[in-house]
C-alpha atoms as a PDB file:
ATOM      1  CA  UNK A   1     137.172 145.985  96.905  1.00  0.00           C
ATOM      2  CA  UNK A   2     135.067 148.878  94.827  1.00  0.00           C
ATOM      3  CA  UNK A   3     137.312 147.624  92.091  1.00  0.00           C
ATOM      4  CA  UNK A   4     135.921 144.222  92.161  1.00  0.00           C
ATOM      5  CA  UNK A   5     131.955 145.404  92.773  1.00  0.00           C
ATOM      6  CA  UNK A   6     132.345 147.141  89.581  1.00  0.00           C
ATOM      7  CA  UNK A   7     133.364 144.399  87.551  1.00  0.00           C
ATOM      8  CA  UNK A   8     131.181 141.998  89.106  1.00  0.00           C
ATOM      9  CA  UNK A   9     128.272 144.453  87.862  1.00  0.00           C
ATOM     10  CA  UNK A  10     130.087 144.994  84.596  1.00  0.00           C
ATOM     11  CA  UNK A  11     130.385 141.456  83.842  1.00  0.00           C
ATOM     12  CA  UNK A  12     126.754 140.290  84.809  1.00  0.00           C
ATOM     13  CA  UNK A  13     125.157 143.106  82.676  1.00  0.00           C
ATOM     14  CA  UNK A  14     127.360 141.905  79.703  1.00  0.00           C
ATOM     15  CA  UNK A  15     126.225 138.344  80.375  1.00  0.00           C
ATOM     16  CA  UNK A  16     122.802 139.837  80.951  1.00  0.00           C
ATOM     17  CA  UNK A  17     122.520 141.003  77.428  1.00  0.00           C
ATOM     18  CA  UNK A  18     124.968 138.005  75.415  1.00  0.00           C
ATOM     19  CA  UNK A  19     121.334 136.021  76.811  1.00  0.00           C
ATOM     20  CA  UNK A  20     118.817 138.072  75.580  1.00  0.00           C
ATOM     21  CA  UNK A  21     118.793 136.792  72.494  1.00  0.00           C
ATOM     22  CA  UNK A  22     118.911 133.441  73.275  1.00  0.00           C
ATOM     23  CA  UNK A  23     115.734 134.245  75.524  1.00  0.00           C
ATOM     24  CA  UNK A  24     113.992 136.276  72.985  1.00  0.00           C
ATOM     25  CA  UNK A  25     114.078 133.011  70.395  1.00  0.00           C
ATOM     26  CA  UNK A  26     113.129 130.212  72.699  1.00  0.00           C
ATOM     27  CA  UNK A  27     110.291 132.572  73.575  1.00  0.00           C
ATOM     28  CA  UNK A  28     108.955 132.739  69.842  1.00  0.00           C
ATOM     29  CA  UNK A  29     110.134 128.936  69.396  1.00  0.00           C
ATOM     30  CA  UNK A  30     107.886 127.785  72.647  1.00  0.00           C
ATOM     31  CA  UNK A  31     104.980 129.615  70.552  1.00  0.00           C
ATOM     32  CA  UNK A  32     105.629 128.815  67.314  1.00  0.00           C
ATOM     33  CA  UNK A  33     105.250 125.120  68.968  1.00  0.00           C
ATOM     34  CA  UNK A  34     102.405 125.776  70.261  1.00  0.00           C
ATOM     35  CA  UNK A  35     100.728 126.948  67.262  1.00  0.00           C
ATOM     36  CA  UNK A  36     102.051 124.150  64.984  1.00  0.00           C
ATOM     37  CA  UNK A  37     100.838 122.084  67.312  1.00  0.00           C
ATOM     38  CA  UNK A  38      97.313 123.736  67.321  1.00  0.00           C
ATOM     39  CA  UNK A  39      97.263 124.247  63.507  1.00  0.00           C
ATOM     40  CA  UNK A  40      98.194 120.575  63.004  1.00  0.00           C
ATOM     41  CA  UNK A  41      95.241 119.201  65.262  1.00  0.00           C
ATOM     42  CA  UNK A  42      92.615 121.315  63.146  1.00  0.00           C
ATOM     43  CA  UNK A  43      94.058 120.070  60.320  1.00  0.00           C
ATOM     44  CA  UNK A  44      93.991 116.427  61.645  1.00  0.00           C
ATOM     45  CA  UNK A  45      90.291 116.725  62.678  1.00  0.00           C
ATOM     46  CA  UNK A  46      89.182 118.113  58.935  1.00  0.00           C
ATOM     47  CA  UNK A  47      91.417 115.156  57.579  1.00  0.00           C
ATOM     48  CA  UNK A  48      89.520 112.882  59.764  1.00  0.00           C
ATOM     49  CA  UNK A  49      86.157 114.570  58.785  1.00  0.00           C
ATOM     50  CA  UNK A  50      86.553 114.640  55.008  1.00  0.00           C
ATOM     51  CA  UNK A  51      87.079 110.474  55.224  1.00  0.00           C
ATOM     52  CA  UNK A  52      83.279 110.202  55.613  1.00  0.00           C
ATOM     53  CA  UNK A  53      80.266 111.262  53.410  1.00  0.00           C
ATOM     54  CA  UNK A  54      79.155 114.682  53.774  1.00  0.00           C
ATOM     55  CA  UNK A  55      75.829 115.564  54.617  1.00  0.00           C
ATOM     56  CA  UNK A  56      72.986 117.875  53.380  1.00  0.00           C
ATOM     57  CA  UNK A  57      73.249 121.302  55.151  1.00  0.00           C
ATOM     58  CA  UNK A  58      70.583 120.792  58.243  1.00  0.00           C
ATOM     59  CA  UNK A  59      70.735 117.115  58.229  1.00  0.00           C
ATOM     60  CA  UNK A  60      73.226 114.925  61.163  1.00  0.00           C
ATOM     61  CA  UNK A  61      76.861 115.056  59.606  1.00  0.00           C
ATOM     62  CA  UNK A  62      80.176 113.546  60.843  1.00  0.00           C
ATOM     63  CA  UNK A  63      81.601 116.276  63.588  1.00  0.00           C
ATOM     64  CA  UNK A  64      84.941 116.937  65.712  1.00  0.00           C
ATOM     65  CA  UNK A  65      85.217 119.077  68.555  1.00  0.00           C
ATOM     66  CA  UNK A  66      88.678 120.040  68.813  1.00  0.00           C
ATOM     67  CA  UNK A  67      90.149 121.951  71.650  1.00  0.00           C
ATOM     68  CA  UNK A  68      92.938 124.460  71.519  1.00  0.00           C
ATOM     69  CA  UNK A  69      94.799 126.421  73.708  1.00  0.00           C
ATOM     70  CA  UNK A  70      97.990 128.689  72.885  1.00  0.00           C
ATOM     71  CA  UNK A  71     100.240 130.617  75.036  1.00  0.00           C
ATOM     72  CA  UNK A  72      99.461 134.015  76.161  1.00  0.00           C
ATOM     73  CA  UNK A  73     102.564 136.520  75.611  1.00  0.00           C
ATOM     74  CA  UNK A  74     104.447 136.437  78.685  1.00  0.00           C
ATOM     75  CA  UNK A  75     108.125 136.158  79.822  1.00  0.00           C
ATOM     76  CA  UNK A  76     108.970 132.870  78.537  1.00  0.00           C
ATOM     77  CA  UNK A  77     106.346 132.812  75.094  1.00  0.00           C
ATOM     78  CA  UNK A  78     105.573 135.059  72.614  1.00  0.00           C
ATOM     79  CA  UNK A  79     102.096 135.248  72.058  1.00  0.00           C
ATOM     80  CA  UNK A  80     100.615 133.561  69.000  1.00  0.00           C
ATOM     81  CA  UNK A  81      97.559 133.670  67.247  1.00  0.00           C
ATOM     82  CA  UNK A  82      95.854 130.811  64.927  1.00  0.00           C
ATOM     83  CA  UNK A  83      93.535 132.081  61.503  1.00  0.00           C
ATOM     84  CA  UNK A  84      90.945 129.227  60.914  1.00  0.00           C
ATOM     85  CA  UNK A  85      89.802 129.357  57.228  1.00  0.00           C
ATOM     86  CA  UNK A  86      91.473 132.736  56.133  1.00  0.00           C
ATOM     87  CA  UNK A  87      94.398 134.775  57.076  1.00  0.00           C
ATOM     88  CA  UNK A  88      96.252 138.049  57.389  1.00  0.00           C
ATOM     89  CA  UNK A  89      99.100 138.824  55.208  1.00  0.00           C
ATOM     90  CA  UNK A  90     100.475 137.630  52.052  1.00  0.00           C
ATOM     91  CA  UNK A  91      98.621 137.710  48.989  1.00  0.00           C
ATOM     92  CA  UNK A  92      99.309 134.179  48.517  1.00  0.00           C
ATOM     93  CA  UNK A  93      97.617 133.071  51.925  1.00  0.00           C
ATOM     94  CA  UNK A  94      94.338 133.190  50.247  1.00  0.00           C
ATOM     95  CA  UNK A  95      91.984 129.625  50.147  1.00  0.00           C
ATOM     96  CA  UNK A  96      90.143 128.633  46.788  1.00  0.00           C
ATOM     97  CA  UNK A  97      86.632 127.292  46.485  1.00  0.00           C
ATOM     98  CA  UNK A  98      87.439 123.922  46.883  1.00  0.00           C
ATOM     99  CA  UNK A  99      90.389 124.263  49.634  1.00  0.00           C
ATOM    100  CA  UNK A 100      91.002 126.476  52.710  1.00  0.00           C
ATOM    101  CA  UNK A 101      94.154 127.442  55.127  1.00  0.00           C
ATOM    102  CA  UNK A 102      95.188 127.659  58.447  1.00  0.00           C
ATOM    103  CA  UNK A 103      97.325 130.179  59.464  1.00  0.00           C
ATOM    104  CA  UNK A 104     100.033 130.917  62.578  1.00  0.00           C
ATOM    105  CA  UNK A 105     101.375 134.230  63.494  1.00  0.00           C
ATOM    106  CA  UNK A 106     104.397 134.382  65.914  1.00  0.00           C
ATOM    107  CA  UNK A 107     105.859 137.604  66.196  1.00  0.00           C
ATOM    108  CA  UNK A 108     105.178 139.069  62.703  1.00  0.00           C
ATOM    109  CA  UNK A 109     105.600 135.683  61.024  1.00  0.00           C
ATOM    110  CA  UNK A 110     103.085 133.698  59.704  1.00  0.00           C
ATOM    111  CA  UNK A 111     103.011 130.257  58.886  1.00  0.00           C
ATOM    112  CA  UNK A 112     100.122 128.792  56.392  1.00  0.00           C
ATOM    113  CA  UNK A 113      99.054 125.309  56.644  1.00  0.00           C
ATOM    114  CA  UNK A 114      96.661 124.040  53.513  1.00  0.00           C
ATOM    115  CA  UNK A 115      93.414 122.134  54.156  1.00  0.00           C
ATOM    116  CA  UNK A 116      92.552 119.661  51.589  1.00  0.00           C
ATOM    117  CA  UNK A 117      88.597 121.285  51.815  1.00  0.00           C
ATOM    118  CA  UNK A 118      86.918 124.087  52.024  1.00  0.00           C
ATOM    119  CA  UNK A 119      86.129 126.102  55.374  1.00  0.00           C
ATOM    120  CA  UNK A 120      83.137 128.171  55.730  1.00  0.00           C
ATOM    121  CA  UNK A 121      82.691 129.727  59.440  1.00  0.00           C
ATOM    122  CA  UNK A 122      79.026 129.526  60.856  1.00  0.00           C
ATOM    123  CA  UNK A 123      77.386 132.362  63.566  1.00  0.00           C
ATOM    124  CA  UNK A 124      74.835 132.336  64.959  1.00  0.00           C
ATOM    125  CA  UNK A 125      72.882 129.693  62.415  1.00  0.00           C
ATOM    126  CA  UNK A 126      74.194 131.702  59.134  1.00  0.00           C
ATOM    127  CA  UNK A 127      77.323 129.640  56.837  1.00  0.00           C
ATOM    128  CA  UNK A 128      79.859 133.162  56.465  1.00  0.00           C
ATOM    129  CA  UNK A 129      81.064 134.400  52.929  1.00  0.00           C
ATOM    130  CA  UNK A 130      84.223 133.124  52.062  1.00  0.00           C
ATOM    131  CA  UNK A 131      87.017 134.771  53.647  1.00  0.00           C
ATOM    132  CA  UNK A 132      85.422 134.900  57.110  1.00  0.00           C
ATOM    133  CA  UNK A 133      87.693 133.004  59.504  1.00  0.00           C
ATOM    134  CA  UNK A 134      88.560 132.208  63.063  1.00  0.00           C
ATOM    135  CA  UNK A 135      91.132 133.831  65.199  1.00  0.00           C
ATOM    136  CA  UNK A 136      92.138 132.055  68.318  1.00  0.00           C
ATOM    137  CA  UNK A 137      94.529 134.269  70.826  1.00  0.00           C
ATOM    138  CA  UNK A 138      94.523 131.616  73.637  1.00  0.00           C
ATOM    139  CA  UNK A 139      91.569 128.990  74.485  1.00  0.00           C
ATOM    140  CA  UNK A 140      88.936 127.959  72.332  1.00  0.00           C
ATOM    141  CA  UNK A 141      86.772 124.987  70.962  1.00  0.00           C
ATOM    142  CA  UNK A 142      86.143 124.853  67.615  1.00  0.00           C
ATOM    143  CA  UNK A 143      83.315 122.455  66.625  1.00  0.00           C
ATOM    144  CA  UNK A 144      83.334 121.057  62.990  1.00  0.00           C
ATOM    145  CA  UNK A 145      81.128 119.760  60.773  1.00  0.00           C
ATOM    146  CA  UNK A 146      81.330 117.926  57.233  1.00  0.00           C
ATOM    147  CA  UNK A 147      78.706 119.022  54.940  1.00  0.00           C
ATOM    148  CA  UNK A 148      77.567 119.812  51.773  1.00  0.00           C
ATOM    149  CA  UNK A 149      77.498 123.572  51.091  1.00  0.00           C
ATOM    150  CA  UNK A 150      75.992 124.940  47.518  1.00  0.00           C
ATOM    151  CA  UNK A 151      77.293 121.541  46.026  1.00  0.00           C
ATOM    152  CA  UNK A 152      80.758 121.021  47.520  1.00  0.00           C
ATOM    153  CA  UNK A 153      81.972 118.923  50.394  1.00  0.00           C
ATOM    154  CA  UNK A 154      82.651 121.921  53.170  1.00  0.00           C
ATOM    155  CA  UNK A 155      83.727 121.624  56.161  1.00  0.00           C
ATOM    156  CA  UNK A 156      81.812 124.143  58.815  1.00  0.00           C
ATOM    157  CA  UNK A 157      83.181 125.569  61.708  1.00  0.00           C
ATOM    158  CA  UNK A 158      81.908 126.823  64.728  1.00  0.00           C
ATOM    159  CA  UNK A 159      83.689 129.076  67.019  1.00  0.00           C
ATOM    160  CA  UNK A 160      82.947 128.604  71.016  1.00  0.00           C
ATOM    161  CA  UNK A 161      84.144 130.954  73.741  1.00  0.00           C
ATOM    162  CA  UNK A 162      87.871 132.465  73.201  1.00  0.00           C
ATOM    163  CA  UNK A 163      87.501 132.672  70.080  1.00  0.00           C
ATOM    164  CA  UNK A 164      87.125 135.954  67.782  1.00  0.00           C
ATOM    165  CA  UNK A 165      85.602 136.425  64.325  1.00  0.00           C
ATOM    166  CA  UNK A 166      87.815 137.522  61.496  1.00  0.00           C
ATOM    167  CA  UNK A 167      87.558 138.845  58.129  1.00  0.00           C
ATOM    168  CA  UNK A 168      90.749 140.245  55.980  1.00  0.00           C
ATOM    169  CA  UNK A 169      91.309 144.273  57.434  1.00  0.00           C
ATOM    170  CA  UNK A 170      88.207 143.410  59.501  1.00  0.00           C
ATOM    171  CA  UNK A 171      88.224 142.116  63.281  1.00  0.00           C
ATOM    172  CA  UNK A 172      84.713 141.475  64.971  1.00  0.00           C
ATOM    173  CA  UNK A 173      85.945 141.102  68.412  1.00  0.00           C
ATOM    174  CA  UNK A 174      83.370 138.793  71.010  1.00  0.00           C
ATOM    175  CA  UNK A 175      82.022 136.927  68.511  1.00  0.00           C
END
């Protein structure tokens, strides 16, 4: 009988860890969803945007609301985090003057999505220098505009609550 208890326990502990890492990828794959998913419906919304005209800075220009929400780390996700107009990490996951990036991070891994514009972030009434993005951690609505900034079409974005300021080796947290 105590022969039996002990490899019953033996057995589920070594099934127990053969599933960890099955569990530990379908929790980064359920975020890494997540934040494609997020990344892609920015990008779809400045798409959108840049099929219009854009406006003078001040004057009524085409907008999109969009809405995001990624997981929280818990037992089944990773967390995730989405970089709206500049990024952490490589060298090469820098924007130009005339385009901009999205950006995923899933457990150390970061994913860059190019916008065909660029992205300027806008607090409190003042357009950001370049390099100034948008973190989202969870929930957030990011409202964009199409303008035109110092002579080029720019798309502006404004973060609203859940989101966090973000500047390369800089975070401004409650922004």
């Amino acid at each position: 009988m105590t022969l039996r208890v002990v490899l019953a326990v033996v057995l589920a502990a070594a099934l127990c860890t053969a599933a960890v890492p099955a569990v530990h990828d379908a929790r980064r794959a359920n975020a890494e969803t997540a934040g494609s998913t997020a990344a892609d419906s920015v990008r779809d919304a400045v798409r959108a945007l840049t099929s219009s005209t854009p406006a003078p800075v001040g004057a009524p220009a085409a907008t999109r609301v969009v809405r995001l929400a990624l997981p929280r780390r818990g037992t089944a996700t990773a967390g995730a985090a989405l970089f709206v107009g500049t990024a952490p990490g490589p060298p090469g996951a820098s924007d130009t003057q005339t385009t901009d990036l999205l950006a995923v991070r899933v457990a150390g891994r970061i994913r860059v999505v190019r916008l065909p514009v660029d992205l300027r972030v806008q607090t409190n009434g003042t357009v950001e220098p370049d390099g100034t993005g948008i973190r989202v951690t969870h929930r957030a609505a990011l409202r964009l505009r199409y303008v035109r900034y110092r002579g080029r079409p720019t798309v502006v974005a404004t973060a609203g609550d859940g989101a966090d300021l973000y500047t390369r080796g800089r975070d401004h947290r409650g922004t």
